[in-house]
C-alpha atoms as a PDB file:
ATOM      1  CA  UNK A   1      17.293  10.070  23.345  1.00  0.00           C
ATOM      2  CA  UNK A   2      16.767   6.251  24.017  1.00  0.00           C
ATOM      3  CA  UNK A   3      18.951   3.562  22.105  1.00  0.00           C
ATOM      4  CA  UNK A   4      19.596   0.192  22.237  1.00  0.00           C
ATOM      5  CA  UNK A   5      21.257  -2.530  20.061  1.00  0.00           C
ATOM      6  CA  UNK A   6      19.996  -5.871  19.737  1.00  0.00           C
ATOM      7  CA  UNK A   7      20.145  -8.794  17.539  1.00  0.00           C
ATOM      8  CA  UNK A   8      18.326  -9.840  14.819  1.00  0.00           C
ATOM      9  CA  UNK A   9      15.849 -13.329  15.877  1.00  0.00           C
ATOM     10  CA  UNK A  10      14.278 -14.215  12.684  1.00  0.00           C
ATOM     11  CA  UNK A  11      15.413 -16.931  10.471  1.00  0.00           C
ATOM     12  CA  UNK A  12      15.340 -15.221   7.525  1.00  0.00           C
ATOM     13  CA  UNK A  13      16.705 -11.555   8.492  1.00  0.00           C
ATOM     14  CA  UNK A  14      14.090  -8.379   8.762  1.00  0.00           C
ATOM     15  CA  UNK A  15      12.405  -9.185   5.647  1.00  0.00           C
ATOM     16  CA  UNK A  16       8.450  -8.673   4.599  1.00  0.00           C
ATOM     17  CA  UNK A  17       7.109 -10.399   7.080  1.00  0.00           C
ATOM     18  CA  UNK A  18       8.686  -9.170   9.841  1.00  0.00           C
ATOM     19  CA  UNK A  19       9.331  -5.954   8.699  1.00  0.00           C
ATOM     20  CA  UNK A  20       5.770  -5.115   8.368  1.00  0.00           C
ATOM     21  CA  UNK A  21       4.990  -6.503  11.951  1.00  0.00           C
ATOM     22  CA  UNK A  22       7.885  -4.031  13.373  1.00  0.00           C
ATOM     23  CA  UNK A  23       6.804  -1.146  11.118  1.00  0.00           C
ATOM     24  CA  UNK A  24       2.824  -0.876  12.079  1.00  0.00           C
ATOM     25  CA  UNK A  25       4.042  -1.651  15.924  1.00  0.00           C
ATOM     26  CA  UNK A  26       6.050   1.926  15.008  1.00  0.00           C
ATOM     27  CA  UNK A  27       3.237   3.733  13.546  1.00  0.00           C
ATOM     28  CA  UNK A  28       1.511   3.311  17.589  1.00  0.00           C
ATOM     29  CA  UNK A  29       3.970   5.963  18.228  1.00  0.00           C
ATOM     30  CA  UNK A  30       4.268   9.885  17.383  1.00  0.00           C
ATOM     31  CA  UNK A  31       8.117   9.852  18.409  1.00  0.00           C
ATOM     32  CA  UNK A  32      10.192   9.241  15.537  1.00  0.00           C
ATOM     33  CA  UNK A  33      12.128   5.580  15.684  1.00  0.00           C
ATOM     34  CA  UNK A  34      15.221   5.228  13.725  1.00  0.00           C
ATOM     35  CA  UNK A  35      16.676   1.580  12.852  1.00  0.00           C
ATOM     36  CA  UNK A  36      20.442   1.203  12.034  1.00  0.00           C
ATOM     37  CA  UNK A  37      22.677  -1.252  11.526  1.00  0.00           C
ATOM     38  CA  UNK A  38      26.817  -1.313  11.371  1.00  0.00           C
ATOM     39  CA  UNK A  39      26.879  -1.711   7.720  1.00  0.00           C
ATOM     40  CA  UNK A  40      24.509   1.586   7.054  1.00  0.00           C
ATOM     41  CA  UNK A  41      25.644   4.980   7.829  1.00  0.00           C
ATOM     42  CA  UNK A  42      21.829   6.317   7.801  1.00  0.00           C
ATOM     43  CA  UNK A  43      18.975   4.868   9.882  1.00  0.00           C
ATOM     44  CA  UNK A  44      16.290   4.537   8.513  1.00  0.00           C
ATOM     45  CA  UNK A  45      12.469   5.074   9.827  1.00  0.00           C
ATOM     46  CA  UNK A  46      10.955   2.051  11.451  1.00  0.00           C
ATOM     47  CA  UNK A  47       7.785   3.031  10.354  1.00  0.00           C
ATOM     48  CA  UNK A  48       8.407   1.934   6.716  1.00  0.00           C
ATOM     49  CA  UNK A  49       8.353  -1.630   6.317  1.00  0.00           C
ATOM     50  CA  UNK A  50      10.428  -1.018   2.619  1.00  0.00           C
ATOM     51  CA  UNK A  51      12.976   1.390   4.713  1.00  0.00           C
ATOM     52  CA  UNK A  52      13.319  -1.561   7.232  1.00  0.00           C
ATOM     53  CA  UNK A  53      13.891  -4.491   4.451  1.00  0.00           C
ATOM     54  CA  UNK A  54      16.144  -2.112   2.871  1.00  0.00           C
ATOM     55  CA  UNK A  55      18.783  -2.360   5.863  1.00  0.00           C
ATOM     56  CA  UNK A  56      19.508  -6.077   4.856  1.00  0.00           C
ATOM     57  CA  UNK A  57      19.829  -7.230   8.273  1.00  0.00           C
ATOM     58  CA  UNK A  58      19.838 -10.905   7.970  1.00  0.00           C
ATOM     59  CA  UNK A  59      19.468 -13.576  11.716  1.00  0.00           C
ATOM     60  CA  UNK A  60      22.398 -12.327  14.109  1.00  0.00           C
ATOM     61  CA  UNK A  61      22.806  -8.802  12.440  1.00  0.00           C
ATOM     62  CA  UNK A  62      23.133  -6.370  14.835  1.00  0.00           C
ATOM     63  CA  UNK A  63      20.557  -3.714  14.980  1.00  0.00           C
ATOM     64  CA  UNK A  64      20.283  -0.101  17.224  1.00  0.00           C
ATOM     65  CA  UNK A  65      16.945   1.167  17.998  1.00  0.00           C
ATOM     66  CA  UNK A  66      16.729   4.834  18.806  1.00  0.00           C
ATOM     67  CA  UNK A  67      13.934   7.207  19.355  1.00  0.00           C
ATOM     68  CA  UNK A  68      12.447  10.214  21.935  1.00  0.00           C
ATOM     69  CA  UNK A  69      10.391   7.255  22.997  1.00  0.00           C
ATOM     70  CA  UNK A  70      11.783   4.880  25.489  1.00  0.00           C
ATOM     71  CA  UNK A  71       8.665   2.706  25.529  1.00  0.00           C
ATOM     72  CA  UNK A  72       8.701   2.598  21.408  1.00  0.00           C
ATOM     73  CA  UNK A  73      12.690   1.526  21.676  1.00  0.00           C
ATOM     74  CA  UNK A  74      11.657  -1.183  24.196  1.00  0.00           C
ATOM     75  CA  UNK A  75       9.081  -3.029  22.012  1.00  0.00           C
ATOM     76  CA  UNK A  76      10.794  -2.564  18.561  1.00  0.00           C
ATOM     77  CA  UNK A  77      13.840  -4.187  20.184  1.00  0.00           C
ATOM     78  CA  UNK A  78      11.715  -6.713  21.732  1.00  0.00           C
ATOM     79  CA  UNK A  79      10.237  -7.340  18.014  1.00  0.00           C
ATOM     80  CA  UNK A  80      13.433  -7.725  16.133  1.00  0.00           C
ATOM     81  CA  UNK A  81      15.144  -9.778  18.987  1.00  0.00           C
ATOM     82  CA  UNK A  82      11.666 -12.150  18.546  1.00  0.00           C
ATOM     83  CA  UNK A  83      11.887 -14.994  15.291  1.00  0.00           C
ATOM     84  CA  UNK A  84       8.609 -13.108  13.702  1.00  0.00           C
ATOM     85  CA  UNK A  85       8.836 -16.104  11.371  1.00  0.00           C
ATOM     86  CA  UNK A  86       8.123 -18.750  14.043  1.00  0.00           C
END
């Protein structure tokens, strides 16, 4: 199992915007990917842009990527660490 933690880029947290950018980069991949943050005891599937908004992870939240997939945890991370509002 692959898992990293990153921080959240965007100005304005993981809402629409870039939570729909992060979930169809998620539905690439057959391997499950799981979002969490410290504030939420269950992940939640990165797949679903409404699962992802739901976290409430607002710029400089901390966020752990995990999935079978080390290639999917690489570019999810690489997504929420990016300002998907610039």
């Amino acid at each position: 199992m692959a898992s990293t933690t990153v921080v959240v880029a965007s100005a304005e947290g993981l809402h629409a915007r870039p939570a729909g950018i992060i979930a169809e980069a998620a539905e690439k991949y057959d391997a499950e990917i799981e979002l969490s943050t410290e504030d939420e005891d269950d992940p939640v599937d990165a797949a679903s842009s409404m699962m992802i908004m739901a976290l409430g992870a607002e710029k400089g939240a901390s966020v752990t990527v995990t999935s079978e997939d080390e290639a999917a945890v690489a570019e999810i991370a690489k997504l929420i660490e990016t300002d998907l509002d610039a």
